[in-house]
C-alpha atoms as a PDB file:
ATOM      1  CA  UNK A   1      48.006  16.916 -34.360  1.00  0.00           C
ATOM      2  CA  UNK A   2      46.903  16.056 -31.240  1.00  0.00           C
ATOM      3  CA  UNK A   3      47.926  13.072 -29.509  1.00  0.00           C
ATOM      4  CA  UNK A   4      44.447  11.438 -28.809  1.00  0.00           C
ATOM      5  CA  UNK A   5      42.585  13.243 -31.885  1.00  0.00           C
ATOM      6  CA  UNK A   6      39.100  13.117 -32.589  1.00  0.00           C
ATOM      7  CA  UNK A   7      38.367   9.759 -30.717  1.00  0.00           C
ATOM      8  CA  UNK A   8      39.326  10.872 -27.010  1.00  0.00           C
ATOM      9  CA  UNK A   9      36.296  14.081 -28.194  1.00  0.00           C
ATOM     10  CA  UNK A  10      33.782  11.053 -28.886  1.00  0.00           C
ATOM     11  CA  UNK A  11      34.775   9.092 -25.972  1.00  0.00           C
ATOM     12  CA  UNK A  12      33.721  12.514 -23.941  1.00  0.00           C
ATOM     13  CA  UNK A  13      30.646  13.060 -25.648  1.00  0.00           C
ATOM     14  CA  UNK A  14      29.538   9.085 -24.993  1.00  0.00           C
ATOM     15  CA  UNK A  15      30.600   8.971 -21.606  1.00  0.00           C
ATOM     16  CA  UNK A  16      28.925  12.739 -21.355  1.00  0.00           C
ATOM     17  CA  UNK A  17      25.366  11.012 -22.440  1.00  0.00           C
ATOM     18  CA  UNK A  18      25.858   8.193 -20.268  1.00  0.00           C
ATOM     19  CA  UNK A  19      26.538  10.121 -17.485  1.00  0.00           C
ATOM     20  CA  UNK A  20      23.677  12.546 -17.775  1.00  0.00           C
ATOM     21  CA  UNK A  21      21.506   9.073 -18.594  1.00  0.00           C
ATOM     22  CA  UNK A  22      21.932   7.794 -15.663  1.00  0.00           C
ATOM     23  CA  UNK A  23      21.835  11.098 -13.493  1.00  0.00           C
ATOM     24  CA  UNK A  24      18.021  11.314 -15.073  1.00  0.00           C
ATOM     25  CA  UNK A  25      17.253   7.694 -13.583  1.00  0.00           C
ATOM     26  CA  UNK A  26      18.836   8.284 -10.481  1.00  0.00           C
ATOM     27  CA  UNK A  27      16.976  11.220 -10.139  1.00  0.00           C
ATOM     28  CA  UNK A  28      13.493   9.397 -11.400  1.00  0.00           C
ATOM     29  CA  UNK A  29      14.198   6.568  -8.668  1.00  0.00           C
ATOM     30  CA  UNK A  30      14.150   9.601  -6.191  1.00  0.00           C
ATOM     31  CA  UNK A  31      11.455  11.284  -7.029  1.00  0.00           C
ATOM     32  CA  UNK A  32       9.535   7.270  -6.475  1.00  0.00           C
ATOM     33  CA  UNK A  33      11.268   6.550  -3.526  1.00  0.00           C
ATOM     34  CA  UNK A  34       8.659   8.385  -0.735  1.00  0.00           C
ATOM     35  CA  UNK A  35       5.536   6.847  -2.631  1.00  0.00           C
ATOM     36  CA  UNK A  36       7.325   3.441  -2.700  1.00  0.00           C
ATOM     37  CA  UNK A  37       7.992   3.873   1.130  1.00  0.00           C
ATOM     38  CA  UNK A  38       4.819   4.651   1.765  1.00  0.00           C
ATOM     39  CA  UNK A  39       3.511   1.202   0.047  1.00  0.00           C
ATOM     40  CA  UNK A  40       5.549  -0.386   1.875  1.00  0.00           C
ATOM     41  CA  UNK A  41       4.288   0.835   5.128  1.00  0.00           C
ATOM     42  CA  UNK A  42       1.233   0.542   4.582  1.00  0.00           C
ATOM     43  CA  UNK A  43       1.395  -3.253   3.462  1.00  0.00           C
ATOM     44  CA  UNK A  44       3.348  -4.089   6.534  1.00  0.00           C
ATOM     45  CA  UNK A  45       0.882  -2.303   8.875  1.00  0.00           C
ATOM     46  CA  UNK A  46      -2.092  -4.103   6.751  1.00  0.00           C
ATOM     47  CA  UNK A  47      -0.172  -7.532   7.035  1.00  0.00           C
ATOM     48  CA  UNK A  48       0.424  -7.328  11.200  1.00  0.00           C
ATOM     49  CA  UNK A  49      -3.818  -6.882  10.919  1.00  0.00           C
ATOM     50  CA  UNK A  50      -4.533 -10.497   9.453  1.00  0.00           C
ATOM     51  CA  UNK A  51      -7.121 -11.453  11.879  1.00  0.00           C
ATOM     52  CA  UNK A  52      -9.049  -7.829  11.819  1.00  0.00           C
ATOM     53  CA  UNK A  53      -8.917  -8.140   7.775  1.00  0.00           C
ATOM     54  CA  UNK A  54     -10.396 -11.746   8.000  1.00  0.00           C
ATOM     55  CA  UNK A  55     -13.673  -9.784  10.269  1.00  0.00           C
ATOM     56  CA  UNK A  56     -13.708  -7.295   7.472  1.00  0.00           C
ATOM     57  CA  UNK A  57     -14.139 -10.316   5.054  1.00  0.00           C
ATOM     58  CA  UNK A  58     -10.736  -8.567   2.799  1.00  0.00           C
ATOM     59  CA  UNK A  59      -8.120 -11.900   4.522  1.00  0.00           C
ATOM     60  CA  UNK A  60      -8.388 -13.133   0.649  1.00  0.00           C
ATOM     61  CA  UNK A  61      -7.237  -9.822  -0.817  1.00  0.00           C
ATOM     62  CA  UNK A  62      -3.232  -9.062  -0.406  1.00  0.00           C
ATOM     63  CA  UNK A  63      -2.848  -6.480   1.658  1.00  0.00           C
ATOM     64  CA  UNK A  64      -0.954  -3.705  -0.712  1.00  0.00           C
ATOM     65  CA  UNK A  65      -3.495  -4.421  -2.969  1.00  0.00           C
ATOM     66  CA  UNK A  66      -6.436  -3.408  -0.727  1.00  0.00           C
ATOM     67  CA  UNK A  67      -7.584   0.417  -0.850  1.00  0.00           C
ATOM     68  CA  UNK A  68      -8.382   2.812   1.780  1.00  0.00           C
ATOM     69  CA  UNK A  69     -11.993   2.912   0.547  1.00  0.00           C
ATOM     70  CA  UNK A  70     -12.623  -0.363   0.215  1.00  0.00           C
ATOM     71  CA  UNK A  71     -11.087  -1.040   3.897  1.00  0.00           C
ATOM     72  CA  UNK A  72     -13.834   2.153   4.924  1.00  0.00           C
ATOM     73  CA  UNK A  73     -16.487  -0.078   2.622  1.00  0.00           C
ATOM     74  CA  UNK A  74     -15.597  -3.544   4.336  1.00  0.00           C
ATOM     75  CA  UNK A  75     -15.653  -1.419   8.244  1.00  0.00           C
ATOM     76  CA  UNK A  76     -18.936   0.085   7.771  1.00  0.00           C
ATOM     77  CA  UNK A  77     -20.693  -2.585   6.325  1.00  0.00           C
ATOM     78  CA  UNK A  78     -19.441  -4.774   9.378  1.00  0.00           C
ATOM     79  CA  UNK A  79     -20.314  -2.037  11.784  1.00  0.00           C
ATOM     80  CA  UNK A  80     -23.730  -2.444  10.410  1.00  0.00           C
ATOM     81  CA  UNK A  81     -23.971  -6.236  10.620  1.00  0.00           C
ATOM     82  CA  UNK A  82     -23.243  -6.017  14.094  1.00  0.00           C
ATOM     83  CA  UNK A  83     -25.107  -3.040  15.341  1.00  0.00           C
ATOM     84  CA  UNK A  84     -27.893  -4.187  17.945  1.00  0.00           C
ATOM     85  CA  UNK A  85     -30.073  -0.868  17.091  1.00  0.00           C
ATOM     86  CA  UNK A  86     -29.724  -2.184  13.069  1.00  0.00           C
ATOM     87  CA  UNK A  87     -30.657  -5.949  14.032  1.00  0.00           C
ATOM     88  CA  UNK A  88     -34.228  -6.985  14.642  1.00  0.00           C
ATOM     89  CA  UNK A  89     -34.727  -9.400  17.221  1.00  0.00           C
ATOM     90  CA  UNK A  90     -33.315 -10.064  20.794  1.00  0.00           C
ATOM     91  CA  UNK A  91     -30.810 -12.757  19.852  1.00  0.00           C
ATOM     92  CA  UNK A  92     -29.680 -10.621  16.632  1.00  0.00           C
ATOM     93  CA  UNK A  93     -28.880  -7.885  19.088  1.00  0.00           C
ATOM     94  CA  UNK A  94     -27.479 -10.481  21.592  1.00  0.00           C
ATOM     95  CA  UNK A  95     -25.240 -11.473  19.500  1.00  0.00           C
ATOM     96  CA  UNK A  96     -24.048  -7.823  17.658  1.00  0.00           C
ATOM     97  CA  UNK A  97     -23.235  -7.020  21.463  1.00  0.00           C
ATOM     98  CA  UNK A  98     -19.880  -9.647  21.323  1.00  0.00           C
ATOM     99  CA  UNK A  99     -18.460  -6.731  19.923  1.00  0.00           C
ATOM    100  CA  UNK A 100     -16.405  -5.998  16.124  1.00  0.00           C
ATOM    101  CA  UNK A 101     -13.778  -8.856  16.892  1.00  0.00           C
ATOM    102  CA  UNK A 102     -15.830 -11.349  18.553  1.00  0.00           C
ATOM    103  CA  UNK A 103     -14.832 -10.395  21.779  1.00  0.00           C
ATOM    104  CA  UNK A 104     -17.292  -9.147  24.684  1.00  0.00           C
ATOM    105  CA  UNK A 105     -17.594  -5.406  24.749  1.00  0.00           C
END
């Protein structure tokens, strides 16, 4: 007989799931780690741009959730806006000449 018998073999086997469990999550987390990073960075870039967000009209949106299209949407249609060959008039072009932030150009 041996001296641990048929209880040390289960112990194995658990510990032999449990291992292999959390080897598959560890290597799940992994495999999410460089698009998580990537989030990240991009919500910290879009968060040090509060004021240029607020001239696209996106300052109520949070920042991770905002997409690269929409941010192309919100620049073009502001580009537009402000344009003095797409405004009619000599104070609409006057004033698309302050430039995209306000400032003179």
């Amino acid at each position: 007989e041996e001296p641990f018998g048929r209880s040390f073999e289960e112990a194995a086997k658990r510990l032999d799931r449990v291992w292999r469990r959390d080897a598959l999550r560890a290597l799940e987390a992994l495999e999410k780690a460089p698009a998580q990073l990537e989030a990240e960075v991009r919500r910290q870039r879009l968060a040090g741009l509060q004021a240029e967000l607020a001239t696209l009209g996106l300052q109520s949106r949070r920042p991770a959730a905002i997409t690269q299209a929409e941010l192309r949407r919100a620049r073009v249609a502001r580009a537009r806006e402000i344009h003095p060959d797409l405004r009619r008039g000599r104070e609409a072009a006057g004033a698309g000449r302050r430039g995209l932030f306000g400032r003179g150009s």
